[in-house]
Protein backbone atom coordinates (compact mmCIF):
# COMPACT_ATOMS: atom_id res chain seq x y z
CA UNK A 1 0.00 0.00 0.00
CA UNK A 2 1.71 3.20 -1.10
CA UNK A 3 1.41 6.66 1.51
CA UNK A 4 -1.48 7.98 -0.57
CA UNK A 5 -3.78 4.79 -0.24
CA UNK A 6 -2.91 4.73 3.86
CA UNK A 7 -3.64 8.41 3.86
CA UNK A 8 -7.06 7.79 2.63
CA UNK A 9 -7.76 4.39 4.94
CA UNK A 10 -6.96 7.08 7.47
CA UNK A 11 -9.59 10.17 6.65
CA UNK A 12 -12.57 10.84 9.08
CA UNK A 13 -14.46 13.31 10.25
CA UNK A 14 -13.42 15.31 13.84
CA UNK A 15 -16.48 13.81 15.30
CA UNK A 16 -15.23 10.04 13.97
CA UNK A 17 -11.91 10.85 15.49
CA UNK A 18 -12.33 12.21 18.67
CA UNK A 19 -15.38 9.24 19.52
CA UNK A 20 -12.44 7.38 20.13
CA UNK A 21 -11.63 8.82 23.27
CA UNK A 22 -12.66 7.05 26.42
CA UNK A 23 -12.85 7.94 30.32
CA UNK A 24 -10.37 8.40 32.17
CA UNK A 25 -7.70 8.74 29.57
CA UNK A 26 -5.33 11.86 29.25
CA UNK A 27 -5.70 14.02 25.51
CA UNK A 28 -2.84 16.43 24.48
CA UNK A 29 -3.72 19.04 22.61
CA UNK A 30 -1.01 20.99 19.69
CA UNK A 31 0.01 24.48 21.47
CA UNK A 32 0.71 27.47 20.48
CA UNK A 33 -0.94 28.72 17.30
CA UNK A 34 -1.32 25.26 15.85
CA UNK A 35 -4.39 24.22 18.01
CA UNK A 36 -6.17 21.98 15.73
CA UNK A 37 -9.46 24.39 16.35
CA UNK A 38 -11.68 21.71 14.87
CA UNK A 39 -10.48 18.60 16.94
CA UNK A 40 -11.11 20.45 19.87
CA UNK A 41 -14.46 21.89 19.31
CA UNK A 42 -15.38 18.14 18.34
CA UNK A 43 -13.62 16.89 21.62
CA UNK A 44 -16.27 19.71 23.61
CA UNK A 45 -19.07 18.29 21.70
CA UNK A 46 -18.10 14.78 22.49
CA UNK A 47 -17.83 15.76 26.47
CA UNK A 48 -21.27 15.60 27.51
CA UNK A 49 -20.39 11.76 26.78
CA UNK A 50 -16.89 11.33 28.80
CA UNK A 51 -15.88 11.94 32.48
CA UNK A 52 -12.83 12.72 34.08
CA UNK A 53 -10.60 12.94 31.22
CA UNK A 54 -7.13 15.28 31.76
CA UNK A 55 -7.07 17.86 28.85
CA UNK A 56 -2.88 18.76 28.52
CA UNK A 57 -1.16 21.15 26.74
CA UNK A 58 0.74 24.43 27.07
CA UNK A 59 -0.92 28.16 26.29
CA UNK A 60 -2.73 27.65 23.65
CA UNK A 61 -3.90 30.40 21.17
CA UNK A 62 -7.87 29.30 20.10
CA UNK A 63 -11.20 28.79 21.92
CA UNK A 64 -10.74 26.39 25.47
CA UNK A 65 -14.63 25.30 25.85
CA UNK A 66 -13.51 22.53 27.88
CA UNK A 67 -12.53 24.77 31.09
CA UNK A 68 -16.25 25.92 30.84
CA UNK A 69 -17.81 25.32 33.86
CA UNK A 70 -20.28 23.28 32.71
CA UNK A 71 -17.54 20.68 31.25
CA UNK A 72 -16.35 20.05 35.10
CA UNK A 73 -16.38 16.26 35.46
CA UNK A 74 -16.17 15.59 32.00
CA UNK A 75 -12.74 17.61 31.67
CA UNK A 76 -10.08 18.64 34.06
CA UNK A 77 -7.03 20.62 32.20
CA UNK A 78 -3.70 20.56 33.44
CA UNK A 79 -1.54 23.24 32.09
CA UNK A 80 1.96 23.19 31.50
CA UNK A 81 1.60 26.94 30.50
CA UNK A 82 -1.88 28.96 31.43
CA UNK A 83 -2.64 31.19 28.63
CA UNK A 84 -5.83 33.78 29.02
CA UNK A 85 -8.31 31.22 27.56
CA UNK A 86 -7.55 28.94 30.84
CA UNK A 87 -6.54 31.25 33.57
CA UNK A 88 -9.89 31.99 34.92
CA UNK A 89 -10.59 28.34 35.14
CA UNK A 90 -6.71 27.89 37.35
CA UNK A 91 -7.48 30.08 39.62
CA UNK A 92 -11.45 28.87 40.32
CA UNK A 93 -10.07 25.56 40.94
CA UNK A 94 -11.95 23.84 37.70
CA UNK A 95 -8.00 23.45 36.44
CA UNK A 96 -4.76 22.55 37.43
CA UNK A 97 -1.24 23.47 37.26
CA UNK A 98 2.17 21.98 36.48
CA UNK A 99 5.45 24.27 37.23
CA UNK A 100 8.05 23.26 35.18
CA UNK A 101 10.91 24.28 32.67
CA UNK A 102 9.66 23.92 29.58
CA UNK A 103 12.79 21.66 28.22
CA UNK A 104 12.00 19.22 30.92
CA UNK A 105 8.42 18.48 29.90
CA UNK A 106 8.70 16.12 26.96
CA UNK A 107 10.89 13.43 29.77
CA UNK A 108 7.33 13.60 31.07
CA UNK A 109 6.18 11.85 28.08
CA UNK A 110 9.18 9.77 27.93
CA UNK A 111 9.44 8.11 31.02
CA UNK A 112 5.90 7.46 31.16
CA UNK A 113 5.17 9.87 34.73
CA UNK A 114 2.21 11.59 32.46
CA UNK A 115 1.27 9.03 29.87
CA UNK A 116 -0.68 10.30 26.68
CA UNK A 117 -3.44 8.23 25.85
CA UNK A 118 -4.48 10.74 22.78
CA UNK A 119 -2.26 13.09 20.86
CA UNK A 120 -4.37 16.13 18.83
CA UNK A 121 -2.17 17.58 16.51
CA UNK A 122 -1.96 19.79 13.44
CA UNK A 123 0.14 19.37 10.39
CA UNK A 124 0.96 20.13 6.65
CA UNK A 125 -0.65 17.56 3.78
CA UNK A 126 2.17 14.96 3.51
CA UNK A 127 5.21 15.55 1.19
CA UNK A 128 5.64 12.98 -1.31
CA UNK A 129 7.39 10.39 1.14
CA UNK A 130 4.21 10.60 3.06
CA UNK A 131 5.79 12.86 6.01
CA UNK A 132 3.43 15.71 7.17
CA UNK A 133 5.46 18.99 8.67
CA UNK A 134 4.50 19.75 12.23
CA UNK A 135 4.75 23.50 10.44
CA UNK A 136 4.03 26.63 13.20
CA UNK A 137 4.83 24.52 16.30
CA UNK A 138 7.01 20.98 17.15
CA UNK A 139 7.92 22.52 20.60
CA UNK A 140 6.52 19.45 23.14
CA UNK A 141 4.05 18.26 20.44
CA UNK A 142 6.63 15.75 18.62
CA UNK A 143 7.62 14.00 21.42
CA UNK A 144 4.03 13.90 22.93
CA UNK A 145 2.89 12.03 19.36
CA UNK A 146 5.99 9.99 19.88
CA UNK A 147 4.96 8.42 22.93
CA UNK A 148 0.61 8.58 22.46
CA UNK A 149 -1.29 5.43 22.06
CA UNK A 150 -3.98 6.97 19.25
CA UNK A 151 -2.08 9.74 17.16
CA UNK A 152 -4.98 12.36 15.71
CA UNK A 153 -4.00 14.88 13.12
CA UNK A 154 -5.78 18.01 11.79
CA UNK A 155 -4.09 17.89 8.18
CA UNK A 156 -4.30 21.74 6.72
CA UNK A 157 -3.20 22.88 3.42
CA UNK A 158 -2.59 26.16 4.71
CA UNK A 159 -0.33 24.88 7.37
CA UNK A 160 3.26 25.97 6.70
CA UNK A 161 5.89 22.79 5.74
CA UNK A 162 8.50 23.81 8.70
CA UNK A 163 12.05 21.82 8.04
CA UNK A 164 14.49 20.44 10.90
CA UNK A 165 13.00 17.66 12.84
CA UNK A 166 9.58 18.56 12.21
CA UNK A 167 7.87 15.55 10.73
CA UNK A 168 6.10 12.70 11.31
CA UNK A 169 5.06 9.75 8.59
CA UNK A 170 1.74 8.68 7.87
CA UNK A 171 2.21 5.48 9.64
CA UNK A 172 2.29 7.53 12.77
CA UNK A 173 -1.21 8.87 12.90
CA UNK A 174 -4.28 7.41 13.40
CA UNK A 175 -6.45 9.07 12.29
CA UNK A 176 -6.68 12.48 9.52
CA UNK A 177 -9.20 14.77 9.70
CA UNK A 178 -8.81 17.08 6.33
CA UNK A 179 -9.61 20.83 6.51
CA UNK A 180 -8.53 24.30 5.16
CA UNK A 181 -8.88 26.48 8.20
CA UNK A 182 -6.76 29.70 8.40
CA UNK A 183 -3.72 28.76 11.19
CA UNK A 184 -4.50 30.84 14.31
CA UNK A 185 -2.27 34.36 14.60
CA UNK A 186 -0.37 36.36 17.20
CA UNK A 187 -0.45 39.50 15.80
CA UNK A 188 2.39 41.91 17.76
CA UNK A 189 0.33 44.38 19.28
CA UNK A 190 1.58 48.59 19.57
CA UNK A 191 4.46 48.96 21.52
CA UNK A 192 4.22 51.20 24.04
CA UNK A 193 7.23 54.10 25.00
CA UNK A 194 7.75 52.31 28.05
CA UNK A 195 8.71 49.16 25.64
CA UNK A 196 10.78 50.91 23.55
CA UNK A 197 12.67 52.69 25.88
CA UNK A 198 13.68 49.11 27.36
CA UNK A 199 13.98 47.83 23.91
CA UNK A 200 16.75 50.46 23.59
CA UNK A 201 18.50 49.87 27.29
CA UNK A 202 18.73 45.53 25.98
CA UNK A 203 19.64 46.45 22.66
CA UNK A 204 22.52 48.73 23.98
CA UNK A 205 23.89 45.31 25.66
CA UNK A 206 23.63 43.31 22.44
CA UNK A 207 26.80 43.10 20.42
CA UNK A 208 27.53 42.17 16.90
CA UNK A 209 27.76 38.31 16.58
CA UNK A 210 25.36 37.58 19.46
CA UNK A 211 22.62 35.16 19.49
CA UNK A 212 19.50 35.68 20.39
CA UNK A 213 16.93 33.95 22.77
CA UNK A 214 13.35 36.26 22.75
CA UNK A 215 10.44 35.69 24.47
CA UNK A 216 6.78 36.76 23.53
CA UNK A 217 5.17 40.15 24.31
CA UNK A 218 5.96 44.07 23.64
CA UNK A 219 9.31 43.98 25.39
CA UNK A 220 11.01 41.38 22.93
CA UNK A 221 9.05 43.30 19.99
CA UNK A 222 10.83 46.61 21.13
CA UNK A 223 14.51 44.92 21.03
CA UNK A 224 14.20 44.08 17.54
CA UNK A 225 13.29 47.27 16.31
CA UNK A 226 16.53 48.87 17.84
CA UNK A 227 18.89 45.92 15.98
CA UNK A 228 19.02 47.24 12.23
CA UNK A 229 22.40 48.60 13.02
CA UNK A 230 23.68 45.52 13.99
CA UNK A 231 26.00 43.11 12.27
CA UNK A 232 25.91 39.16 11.89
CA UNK A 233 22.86 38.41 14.64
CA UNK A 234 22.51 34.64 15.14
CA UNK A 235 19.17 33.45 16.59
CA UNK A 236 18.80 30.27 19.16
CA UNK A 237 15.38 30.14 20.97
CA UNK A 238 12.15 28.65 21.96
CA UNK A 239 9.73 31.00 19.76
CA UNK A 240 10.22 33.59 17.30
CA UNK A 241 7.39 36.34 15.95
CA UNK A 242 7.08 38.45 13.03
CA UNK A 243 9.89 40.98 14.26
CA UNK A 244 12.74 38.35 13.30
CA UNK A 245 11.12 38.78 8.99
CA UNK A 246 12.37 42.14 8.71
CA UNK A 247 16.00 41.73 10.26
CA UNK A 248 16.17 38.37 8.16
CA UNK A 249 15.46 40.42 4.90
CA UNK A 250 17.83 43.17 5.94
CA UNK A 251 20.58 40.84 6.57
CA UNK A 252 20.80 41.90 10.03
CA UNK A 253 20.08 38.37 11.32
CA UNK A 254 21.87 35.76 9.30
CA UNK A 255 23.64 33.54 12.00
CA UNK A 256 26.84 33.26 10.13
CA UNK A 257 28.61 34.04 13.64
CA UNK A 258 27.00 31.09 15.23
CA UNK A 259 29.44 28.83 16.99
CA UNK A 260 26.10 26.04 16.90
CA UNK A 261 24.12 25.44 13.76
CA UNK A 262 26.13 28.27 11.85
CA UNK A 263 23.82 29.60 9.25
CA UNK A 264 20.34 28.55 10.88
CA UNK A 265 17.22 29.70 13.39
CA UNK A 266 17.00 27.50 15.71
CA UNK A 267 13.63 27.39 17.09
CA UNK A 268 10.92 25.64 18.15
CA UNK A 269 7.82 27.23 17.61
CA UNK A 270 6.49 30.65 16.09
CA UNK A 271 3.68 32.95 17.52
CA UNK A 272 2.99 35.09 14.78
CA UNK A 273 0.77 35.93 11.34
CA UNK A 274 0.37 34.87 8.05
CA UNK A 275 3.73 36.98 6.88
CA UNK A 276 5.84 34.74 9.29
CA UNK A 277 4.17 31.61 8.46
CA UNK A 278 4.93 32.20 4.62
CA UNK A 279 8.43 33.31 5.13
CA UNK A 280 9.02 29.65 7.20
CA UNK A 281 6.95 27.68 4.48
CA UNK A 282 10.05 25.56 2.92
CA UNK A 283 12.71 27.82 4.54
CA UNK A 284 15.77 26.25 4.86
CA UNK A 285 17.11 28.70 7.16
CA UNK A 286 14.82 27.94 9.78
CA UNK A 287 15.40 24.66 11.69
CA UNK A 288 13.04 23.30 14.00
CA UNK A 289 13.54 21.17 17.14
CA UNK A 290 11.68 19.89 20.04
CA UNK A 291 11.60 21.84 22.99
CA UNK A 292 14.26 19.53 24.83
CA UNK A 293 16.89 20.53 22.32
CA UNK A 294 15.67 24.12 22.04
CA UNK A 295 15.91 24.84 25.67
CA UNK A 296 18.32 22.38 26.70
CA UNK A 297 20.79 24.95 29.04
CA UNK A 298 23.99 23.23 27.81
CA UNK A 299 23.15 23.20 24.27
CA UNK A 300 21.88 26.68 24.98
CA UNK A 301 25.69 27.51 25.91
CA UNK A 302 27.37 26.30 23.29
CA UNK A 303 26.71 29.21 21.14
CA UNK A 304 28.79 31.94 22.38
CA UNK A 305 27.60 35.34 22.62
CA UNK A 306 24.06 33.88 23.64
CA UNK A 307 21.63 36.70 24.67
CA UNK A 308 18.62 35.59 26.84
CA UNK A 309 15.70 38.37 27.04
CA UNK A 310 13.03 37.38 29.50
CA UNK A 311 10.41 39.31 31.23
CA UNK A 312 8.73 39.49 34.72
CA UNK A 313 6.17 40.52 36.69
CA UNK A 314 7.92 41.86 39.79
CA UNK A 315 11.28 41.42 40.76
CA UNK A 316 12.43 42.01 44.66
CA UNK A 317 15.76 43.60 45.93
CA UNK A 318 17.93 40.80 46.59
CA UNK A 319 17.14 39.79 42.59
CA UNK A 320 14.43 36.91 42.65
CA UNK A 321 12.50 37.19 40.04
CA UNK A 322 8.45 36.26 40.00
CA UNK A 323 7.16 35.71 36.31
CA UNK A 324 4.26 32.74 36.52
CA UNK A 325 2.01 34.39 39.29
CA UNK A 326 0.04 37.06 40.52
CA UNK A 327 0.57 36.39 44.69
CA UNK A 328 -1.58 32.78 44.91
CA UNK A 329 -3.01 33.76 41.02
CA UNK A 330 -1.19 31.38 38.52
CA UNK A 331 -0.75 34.01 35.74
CA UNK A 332 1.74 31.89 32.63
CA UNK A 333 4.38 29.33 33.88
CA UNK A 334 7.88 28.60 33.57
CA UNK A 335 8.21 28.60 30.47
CA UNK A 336 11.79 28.36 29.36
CA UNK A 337 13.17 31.34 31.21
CA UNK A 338 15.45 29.43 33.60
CA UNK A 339 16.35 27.08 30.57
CA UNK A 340 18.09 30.35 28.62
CA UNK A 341 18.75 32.39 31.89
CA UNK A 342 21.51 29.17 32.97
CA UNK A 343 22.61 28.28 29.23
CA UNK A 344 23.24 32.40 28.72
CA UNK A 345 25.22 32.21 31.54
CA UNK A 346 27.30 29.71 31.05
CA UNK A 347 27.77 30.99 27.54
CA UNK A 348 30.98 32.31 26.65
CA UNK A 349 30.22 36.03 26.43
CA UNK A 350 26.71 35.34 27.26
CA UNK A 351 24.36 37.59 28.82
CA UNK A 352 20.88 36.56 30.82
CA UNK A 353 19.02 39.49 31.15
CA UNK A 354 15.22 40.04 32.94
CA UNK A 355 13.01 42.55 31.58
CA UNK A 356 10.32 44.63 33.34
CA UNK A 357 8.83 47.41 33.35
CA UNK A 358 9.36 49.87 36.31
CA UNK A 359 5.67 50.08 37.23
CA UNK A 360 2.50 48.26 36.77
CA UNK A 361 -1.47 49.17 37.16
CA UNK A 362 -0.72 52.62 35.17
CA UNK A 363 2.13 53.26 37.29
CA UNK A 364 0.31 53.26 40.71
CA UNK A 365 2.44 49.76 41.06
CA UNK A 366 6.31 49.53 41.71
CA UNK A 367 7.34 46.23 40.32
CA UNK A 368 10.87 46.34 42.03
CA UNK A 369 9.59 45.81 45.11
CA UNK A 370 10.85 44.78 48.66
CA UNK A 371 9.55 41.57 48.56
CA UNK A 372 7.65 39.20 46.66
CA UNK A 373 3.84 39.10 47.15
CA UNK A 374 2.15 36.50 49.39
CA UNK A 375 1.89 33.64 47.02
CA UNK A 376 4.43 34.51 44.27
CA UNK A 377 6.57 31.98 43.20
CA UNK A 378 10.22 32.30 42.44
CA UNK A 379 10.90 31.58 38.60
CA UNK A 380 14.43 32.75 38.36
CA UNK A 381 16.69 32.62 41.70
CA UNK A 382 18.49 35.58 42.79
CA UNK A 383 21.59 33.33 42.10
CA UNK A 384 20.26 32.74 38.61
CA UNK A 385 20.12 36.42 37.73
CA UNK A 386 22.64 38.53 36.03
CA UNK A 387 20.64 41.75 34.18
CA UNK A 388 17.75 43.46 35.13
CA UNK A 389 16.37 45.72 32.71
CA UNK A 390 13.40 48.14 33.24
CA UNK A 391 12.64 52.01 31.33
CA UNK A 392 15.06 53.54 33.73
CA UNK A 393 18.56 51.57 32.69
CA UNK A 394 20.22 48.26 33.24
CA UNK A 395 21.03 47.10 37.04
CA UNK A 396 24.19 44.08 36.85
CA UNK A 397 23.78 41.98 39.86
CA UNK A 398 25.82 38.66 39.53
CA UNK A 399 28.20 38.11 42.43
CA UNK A 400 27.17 40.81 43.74
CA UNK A 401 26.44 41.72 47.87
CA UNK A 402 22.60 42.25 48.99
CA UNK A 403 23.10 46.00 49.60
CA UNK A 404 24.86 46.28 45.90
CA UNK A 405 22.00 44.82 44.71
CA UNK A 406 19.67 46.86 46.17
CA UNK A 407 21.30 49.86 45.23
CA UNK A 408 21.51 48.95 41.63
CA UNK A 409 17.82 48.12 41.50
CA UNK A 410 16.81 50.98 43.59
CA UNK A 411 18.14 53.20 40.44
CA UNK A 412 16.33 51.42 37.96
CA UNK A 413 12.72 51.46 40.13
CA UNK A 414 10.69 54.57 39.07
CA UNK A 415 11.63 57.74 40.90
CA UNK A 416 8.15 57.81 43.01
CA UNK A 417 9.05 54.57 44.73
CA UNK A 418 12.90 54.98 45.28
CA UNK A 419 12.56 56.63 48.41
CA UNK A 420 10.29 53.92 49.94
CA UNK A 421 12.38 50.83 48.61
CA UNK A 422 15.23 53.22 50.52
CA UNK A 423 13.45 53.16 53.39
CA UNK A 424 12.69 49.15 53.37
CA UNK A 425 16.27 48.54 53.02
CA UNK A 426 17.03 50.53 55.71
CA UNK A 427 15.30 49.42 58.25
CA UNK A 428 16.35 45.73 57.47
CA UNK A 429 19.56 47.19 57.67
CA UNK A 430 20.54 46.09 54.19
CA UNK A 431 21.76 49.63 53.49
């Protein structure tokens, strides 16, 4: 039987597919902006039928029906990563949480401590060898297929054919379930002043020949705008968006510096919109890898020169750094700041740096603060962290003392609140 005659023993409809799901059993679903949109409105449709099956997957960028509150019993997610369509349902107890760097999760998978019973995933038509491209996203998705018992797939013409080790065969999946659905965007939103102006402190600490880790959000957005006067930018990261096209083009980014995978992007998923999904289609300078390579720390530090730009959401004067919670509110997760914070560091030349802006709540907020809120959690240790990086300038506090630190943070906290962090550190006699 050649691919094409197995590809069409496989076709079904999402309803067909997803009836194979039983009780009990644990469903992955494709992150990012490849949900497969139609497998997992069928999979809501079908759970009226199921109980107590575990919905998995990291932020996701479509609909999340199955947090609903009238789904409770039939679904309970667990999130690697709580994106805005599941934090509600986190913090009112109808979900759960799992806090953990993001190149660890796929040994999950592996060693069998959260078994897959159903992988939901969204790929290219197959190539001529019968291999569909994982396309937008192969983050923790190829290793979850890897290790599922039923393999579903959401096969889209307009999914992008993403090269590296992106594939999987025919043989793989289960089950196809053809349509022709525009793949979901992240569109970069306006960039504020505040942004730019810490777009311009980061980009001040990149050099030529660095390579770049960046995050999601404005902050990451900002940096690349202030690189077109750079020279010979590599890029080594988790997730790229649409800002990475126009230093491509310009020449600006072509990674011929790279001491790892000269010539390439190494990435592992992109957030963006149809301009960066065309510009991957068949690309040969992108390369994509699972998540475990991606944000493995000491591959991370074999490329010298390697920039890691993460943000926060408060970070306290002795340096910890809270970026997955609002006090007892789960907020994101890990994510793979730690994973690029340690490789950075142990780069040679490297630089880890934390982004945040000085305030938050229209600036009635200091996010340098004294301490941590009830609740927080600690992403990125105060031994961990190198740069901090808000509106007001760049504060350096690797092996340096508590009262160094706090006066290098101190300057970089908006000038309303410097005289109160002052007087905190003062009267715990840290200055």
């Amino acid at each position: 039987m050649n691919w094409l005659e197995v590809y069409r023993s496989k076709r079904c409809s999402a309803d067909e597919a997803v009836a194979h799901i039983r009780n009990d059993q644990t469903v992955y679903i494709h992150p990012g902006c490849a949900e497969p949109e139609q497998l997992v409105r069928a999979i809501v449709r079908r759970g009226p039928q199921l109980r107590d099956v575990k919905v998995i997957h990291l932020l996701t960028a479509g609909n999340a029906d199955y947090v609903n509150p009238e789904m409770a019993g039939h679904f309970r997610h667990v999130a690697f990563f709580a994106g805005a369509n599941v934090r509600r349902a986190l913090n009112e107890g109808r979900a759960d949480f799992i806090p953990i760097f993001l190149g660890e999760i796929e040994a999950l998978f592996a060693n069998g401590s959260v078994p897959i019973d159903i992988a939901l995933i969204h790929v290219s038509p197959p190539d001529e060898h019968g291999f569909c491209s994982y396309g937008v996203g192969v983050d923790t998705t190829k290793t979850a297929a890897e290790h599922a018992g039923l393999v579903i797939a959401q096969v889209n013409p307009k999914m992008p054919r993403s090269l590296g080790d992106s594939f999987i065969h025919l043989n793989k999946i289960d089950y196809l379930v053809e349509v022709e659905d525009d793949i979901l965007e992240h569109a970069q939103g306006q960039i504020s002043d505040v942004a730019k102006k810490i777009g311009s402190n980061i980009a001040d600490l990149i050099e030529d020949g660095a390579t770049l880790q960046l995050g999601i959000g404005e902050i990451p957005d900002a940096v690349l705008y202030y690189l077109e006067s750079k020279k010979d930018l590599g890029i080594h990261t988790e997730m790229v968006s649409d800002g990475v096209v126009n230093l491509i083009e310009k020449g600006v980014i072509n990674n011929e510096k790279k001491t790892l995978h000269p010539g390439k992007v190494i990435v592992g998923f992109v957030l963006g919109t149809r301009k960066l999904y065309d510009f991957i289609d068949n690309n040969p300078i992108f390369e994509f890898h699972p998540s475990s390579y991606t944000n493995d720390p000491f591959i991370i530090s074999r490329n010298d020169k390697q920039v890691a730009i993460n943000s926060a959401l408060e970070v306290d004067l002795t340096g910890q750094v809270c970026a997955d919670s609002i006090g007892y509110n789960f907020y994101s997760g890990i994510g793979g700041q730690v994973d690029f914070i340690r490789g950075a560091a142990r780069s040679k030349g490297g630089k880890p740096i934390i982004a945040l802006p000085a305030t938050a709540k229209n600036g009635s907020l200091s996010r340098i603060v004294p301490h941590l809120k009830e609740g927080a959690g600690v992403v990125t240790s105060r031994g961990d962290v190198h740069y901090v990086v808000t509106e007001y300038g760049v504060a350096y506090l690797h092996g340096k003392t508590i009262q160094e630190r706090c006066r290098a943070l101190i300057k970089i906290a908006h000038p309303k609140f410097r005289d109160e962090l002052v007087k905190f550190t003062r009267e715990k006699r840290w200055l």
